[in-house]
C-alpha atoms as a PDB file:
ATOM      1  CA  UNK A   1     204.988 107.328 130.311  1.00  0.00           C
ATOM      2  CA  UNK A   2     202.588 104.536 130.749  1.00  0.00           C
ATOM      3  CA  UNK A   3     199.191 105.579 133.191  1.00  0.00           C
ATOM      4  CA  UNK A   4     198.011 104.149 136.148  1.00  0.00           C
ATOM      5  CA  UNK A   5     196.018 101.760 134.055  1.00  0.00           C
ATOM      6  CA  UNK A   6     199.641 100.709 132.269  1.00  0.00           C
ATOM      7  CA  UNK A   7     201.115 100.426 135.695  1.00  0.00           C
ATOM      8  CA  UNK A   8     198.785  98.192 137.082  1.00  0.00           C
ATOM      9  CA  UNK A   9     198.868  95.559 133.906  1.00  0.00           C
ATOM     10  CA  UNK A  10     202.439  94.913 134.351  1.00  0.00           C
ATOM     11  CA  UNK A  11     201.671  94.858 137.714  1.00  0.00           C
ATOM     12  CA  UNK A  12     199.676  91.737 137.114  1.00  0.00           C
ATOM     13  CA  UNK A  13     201.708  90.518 134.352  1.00  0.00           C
ATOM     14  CA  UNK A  14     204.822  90.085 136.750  1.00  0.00           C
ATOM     15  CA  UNK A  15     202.331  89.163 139.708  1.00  0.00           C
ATOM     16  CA  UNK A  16     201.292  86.072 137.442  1.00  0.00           C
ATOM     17  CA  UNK A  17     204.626  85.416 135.850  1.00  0.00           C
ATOM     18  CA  UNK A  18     206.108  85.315 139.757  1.00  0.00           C
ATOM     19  CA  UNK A  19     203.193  83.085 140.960  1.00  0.00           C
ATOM     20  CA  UNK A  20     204.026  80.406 138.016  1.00  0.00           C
ATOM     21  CA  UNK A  21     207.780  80.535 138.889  1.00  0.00           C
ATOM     22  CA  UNK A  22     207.001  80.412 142.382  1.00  0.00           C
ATOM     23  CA  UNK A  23     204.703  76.913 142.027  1.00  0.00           C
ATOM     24  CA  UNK A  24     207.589  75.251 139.572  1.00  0.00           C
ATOM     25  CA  UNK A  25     210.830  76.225 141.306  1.00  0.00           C
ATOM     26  CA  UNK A  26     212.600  73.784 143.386  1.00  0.00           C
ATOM     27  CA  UNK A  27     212.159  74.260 147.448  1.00  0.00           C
ATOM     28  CA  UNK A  28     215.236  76.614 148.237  1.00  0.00           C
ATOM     29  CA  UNK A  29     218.312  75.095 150.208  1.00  0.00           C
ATOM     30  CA  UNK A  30     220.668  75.777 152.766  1.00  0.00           C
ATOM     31  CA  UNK A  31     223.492  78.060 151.345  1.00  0.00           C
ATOM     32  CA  UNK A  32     226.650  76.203 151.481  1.00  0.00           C
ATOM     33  CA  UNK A  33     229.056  76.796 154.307  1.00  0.00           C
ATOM     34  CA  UNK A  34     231.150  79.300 155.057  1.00  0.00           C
ATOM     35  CA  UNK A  35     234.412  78.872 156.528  1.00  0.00           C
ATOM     36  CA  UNK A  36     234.968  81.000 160.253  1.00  0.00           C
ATOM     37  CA  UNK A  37     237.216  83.847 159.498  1.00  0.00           C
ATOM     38  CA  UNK A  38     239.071  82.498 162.670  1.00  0.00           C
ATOM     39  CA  UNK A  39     240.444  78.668 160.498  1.00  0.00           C
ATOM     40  CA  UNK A  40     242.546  81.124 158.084  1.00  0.00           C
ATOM     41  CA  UNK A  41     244.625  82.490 161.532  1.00  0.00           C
ATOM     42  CA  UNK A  42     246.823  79.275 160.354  1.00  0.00           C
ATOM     43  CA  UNK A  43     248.313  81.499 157.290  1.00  0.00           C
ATOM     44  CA  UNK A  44     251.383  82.633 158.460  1.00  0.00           C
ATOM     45  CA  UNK A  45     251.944  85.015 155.549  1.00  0.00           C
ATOM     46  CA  UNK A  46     249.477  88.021 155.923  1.00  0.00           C
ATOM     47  CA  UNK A  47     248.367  88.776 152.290  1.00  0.00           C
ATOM     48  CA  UNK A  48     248.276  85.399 151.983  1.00  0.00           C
ATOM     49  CA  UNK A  49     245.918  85.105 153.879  1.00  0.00           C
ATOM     50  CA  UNK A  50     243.933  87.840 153.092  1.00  0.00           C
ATOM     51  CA  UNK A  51     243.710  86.960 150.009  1.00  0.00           C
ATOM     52  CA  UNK A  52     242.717  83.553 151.155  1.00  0.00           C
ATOM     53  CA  UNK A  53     239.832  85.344 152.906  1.00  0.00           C
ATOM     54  CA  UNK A  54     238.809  87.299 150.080  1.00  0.00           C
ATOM     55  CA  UNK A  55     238.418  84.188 148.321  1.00  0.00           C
ATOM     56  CA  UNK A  56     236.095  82.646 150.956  1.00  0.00           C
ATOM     57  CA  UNK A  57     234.419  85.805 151.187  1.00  0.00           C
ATOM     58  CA  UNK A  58     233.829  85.076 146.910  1.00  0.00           C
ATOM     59  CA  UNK A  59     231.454  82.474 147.695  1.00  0.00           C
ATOM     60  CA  UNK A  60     228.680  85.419 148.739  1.00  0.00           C
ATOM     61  CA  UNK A  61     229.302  88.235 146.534  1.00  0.00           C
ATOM     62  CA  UNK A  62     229.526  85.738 143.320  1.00  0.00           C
ATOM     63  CA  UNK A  63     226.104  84.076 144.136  1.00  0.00           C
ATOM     64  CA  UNK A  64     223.254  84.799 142.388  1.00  0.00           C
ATOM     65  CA  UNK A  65     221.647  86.717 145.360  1.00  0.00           C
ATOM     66  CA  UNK A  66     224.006  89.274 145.328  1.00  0.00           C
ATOM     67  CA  UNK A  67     225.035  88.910 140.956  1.00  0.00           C
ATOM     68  CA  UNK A  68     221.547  89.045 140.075  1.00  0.00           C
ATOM     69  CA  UNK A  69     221.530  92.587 141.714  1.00  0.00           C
ATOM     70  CA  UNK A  70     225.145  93.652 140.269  1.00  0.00           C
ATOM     71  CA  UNK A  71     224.250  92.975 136.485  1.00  0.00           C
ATOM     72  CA  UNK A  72     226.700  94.085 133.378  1.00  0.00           C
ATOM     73  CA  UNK A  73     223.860  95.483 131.434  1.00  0.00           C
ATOM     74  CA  UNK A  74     221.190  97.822 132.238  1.00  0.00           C
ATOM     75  CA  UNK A  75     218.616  94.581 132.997  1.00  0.00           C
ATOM     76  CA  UNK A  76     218.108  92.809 136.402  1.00  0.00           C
ATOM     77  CA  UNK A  77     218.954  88.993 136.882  1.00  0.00           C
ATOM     78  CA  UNK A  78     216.593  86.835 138.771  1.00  0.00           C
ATOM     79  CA  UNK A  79     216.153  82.756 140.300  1.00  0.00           C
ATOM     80  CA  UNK A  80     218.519  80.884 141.142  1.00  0.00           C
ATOM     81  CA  UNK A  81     219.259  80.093 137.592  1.00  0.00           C
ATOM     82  CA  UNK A  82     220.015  83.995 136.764  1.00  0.00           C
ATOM     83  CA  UNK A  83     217.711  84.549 134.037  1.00  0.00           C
ATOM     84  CA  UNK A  84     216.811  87.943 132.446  1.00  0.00           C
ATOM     85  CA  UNK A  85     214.369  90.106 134.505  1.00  0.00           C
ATOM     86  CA  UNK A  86     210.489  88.864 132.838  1.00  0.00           C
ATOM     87  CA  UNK A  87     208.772  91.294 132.038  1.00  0.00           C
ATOM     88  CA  UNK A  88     211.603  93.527 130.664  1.00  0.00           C
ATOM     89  CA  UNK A  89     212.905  96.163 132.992  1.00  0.00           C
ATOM     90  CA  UNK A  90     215.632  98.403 133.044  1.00  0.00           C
ATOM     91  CA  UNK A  91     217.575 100.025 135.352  1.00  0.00           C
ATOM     92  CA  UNK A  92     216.873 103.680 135.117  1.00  0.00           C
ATOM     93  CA  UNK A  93     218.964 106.615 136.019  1.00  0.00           C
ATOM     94  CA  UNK A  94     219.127 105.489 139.451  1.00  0.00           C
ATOM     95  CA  UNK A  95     218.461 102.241 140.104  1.00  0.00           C
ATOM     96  CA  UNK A  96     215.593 101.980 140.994  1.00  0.00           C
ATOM     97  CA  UNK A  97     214.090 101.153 137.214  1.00  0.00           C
ATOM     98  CA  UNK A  98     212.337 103.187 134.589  1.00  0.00           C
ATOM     99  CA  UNK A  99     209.516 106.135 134.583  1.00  0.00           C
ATOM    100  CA  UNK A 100     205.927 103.984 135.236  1.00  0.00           C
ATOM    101  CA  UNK A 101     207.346 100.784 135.687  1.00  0.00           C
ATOM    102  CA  UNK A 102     209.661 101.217 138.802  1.00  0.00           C
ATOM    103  CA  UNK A 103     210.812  98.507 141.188  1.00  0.00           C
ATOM    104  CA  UNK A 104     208.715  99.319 143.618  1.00  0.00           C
ATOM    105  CA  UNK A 105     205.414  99.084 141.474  1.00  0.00           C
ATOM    106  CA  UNK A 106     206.056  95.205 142.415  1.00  0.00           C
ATOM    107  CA  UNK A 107     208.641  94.893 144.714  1.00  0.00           C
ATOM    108  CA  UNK A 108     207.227  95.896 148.425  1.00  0.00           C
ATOM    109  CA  UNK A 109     208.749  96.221 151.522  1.00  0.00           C
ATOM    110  CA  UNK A 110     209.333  92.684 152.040  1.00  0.00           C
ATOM    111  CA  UNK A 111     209.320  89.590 150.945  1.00  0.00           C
ATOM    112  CA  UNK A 112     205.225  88.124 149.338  1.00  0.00           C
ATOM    113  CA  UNK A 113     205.949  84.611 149.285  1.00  0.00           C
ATOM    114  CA  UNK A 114     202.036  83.624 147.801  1.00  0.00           C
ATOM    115  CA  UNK A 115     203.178  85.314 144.126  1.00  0.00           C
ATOM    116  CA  UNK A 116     207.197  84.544 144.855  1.00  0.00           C
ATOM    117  CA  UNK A 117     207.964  88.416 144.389  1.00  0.00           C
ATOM    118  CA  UNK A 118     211.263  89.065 146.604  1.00  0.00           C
ATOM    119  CA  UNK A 119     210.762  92.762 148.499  1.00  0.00           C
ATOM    120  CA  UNK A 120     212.888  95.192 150.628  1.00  0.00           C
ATOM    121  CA  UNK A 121     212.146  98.477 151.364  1.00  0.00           C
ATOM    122  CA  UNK A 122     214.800  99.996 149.107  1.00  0.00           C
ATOM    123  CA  UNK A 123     214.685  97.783 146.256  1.00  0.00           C
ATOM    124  CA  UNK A 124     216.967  98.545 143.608  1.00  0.00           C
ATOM    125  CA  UNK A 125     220.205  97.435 141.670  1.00  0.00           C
ATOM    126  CA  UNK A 126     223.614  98.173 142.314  1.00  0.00           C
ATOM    127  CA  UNK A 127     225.022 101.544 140.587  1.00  0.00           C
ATOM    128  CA  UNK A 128     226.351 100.378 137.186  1.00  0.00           C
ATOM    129  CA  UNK A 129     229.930 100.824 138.234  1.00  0.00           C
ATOM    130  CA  UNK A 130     229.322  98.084 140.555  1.00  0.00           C
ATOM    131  CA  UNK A 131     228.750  95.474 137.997  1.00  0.00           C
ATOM    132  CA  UNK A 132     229.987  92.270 139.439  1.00  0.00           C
ATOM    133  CA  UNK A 133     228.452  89.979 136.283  1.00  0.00           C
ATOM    134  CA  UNK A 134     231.437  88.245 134.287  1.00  0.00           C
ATOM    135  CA  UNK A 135     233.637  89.952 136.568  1.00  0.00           C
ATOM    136  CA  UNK A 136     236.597  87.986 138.166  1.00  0.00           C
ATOM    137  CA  UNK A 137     236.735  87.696 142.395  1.00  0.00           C
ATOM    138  CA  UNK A 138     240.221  90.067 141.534  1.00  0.00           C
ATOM    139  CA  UNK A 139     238.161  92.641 139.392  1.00  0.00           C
ATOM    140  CA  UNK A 140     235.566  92.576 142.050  1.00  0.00           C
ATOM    141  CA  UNK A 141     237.723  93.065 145.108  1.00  0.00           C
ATOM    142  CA  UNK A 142     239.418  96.131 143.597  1.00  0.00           C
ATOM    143  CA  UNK A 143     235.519  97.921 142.892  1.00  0.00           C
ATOM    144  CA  UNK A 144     234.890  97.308 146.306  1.00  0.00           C
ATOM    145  CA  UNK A 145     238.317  99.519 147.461  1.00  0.00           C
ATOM    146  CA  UNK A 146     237.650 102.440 144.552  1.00  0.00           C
ATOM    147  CA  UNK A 147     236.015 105.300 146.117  1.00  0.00           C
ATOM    148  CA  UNK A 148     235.158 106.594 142.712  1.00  0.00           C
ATOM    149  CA  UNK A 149     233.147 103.347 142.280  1.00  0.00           C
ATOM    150  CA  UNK A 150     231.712 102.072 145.980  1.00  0.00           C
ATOM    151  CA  UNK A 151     230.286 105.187 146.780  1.00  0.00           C
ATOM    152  CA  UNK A 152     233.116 107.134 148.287  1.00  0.00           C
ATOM    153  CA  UNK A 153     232.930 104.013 151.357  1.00  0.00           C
ATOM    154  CA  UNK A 154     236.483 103.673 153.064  1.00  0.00           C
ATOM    155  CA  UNK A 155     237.173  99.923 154.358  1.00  0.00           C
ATOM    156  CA  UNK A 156     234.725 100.173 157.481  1.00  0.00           C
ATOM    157  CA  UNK A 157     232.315 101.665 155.397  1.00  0.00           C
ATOM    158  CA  UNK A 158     232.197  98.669 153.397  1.00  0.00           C
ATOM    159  CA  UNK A 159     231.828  96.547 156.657  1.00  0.00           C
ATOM    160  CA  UNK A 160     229.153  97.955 157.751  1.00  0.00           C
ATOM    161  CA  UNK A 161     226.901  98.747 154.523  1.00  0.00           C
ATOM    162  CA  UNK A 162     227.400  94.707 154.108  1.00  0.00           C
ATOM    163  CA  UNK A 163     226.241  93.849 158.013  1.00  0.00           C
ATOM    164  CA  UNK A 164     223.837  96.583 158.232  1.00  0.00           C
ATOM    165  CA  UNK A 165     222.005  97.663 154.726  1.00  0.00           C
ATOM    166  CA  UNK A 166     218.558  95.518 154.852  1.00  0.00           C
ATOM    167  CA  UNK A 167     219.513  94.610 150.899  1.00  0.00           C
ATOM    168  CA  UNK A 168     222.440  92.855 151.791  1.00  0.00           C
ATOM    169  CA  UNK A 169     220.140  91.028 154.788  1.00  0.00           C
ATOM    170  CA  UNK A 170     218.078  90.286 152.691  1.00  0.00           C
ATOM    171  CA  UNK A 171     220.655  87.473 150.540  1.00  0.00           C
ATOM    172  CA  UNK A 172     220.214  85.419 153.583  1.00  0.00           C
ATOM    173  CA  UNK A 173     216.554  85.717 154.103  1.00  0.00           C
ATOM    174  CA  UNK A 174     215.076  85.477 149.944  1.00  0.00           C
ATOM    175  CA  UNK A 175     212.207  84.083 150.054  1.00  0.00           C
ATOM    176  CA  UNK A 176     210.287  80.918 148.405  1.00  0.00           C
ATOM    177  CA  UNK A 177     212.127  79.438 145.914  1.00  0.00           C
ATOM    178  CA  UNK A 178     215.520  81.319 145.806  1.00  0.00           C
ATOM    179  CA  UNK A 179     218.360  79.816 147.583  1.00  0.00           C
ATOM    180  CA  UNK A 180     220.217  82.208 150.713  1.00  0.00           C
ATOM    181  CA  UNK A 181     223.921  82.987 150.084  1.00  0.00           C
ATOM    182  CA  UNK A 182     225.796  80.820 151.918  1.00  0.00           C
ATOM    183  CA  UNK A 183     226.544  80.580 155.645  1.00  0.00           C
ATOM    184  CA  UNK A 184     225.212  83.713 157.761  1.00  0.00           C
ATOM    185  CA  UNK A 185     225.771  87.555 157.146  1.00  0.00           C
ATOM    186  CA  UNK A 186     227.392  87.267 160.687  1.00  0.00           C
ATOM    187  CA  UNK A 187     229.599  85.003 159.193  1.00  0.00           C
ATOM    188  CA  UNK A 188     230.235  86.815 156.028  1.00  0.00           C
ATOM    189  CA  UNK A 189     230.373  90.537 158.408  1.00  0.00           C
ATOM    190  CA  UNK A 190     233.659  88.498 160.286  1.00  0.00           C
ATOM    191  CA  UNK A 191     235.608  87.091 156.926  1.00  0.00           C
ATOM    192  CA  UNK A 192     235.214  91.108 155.997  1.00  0.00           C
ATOM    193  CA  UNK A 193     236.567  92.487 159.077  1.00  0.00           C
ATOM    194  CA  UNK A 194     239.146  89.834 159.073  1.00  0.00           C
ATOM    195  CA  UNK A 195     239.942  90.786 155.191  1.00  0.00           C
ATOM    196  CA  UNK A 196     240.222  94.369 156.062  1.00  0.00           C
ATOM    197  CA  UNK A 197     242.631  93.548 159.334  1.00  0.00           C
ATOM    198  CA  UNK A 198     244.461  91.600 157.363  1.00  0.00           C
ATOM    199  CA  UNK A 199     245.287  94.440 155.050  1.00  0.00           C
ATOM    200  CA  UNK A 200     242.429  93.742 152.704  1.00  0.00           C
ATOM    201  CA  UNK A 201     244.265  92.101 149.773  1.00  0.00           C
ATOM    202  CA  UNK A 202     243.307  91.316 146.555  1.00  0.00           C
ATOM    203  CA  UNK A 203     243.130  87.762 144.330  1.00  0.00           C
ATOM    204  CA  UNK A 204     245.217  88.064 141.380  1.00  0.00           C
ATOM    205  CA  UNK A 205     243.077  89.589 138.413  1.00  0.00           C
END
């Protein structure tokens, strides 16, 4: 296990890599638009339009705010452009990456815009059976109803770890350089509870 000494160097490593990224990346934008849950009322067939919603709802959980975090391998995603985690890290047993180089030996509590290093005060990456990466919307929608896989979270559960966990916030608040997911998390909180009164159906896989 690396010392303090080790620690701090890749401290500074990503510190300097984050500045550089920071000064060339593009000024972020506006995420696009979410439709209200209310304009999908018009679908007169309910799974229709639940599945309808679920597709709206898509337009979040497939940017790279909330992909970056949900990665098939054991390695972190970051920009806008979804690169591989520089420096190298890994996701440890639990997230929250590997003995002397964990996410919080860079990440902080919130966001340090001067060095472009995103923050939250849990940090972390999704549990592995939460991988969203190359996944389709259908694939995804069913992991977010397993129990064995979304952390034993019933519908309502799901609602309110996606309006409420400071992680999820954070998509719409990312910091210099990375672009918000689109619309509000107000928004995206109402398309949810609309999906799961609507019976919370699934695209086709």
């Amino acid at each position: 296990m690396p010392g303090r000494a080790g620690a701090a160097a890749a401290a500074a490593l990503l510190l300097g890599a984050a500045s550089a990224l920071a000064q060339s990346a593009p000024a972020p934008q506006p995420g696009a638009d979410l439709r209200p849950a209310s304009s999908f009322a018009g679908i007169a067939d309910q799974r229709d339009r639940s599945v309808a919603l679920f597709n709206e709802i898509g337009k979040v959980l497939l940017h790279p705010r909330c992909v970056n975090c949900h990665p098939a391998t054991e390695r972190p995603r970051q920009g806008d452009a979804r690169r591989l985690h520089q420096p190298m890290v890994v996701r440890g047993k639990d997230g929250h990456g590997a003995p002397g180089l964990a996410c919080a030996t860079c990440h902080g509590k919130q966001n340090f815009d001067p060095a472009g290093i995103p923050g939250d005060g849990h940090w972390a990456l999704a549990p592995a059976a939460m991988a969203w990466e190359g996944r389709t919307l259908g694939q995804i929608c069913e992991q977010l109803k397993d129990l064995n896989r979304n952390g034993s979270r019933d519908l309502a559960a799901i609602v309110r770890h996606v309006t409420a966990d400071t992680l999820v916030l954070w998509g719409w608040n990312p910091g210099k350089g990375r672009e918000p997911a689109p619309g509000t998390n107000a928004q995206f909180g109402e398309l949810m509870q609309a999906w799961v009164d609507s019976g919370a159906a699934c695209p086709a896989v």
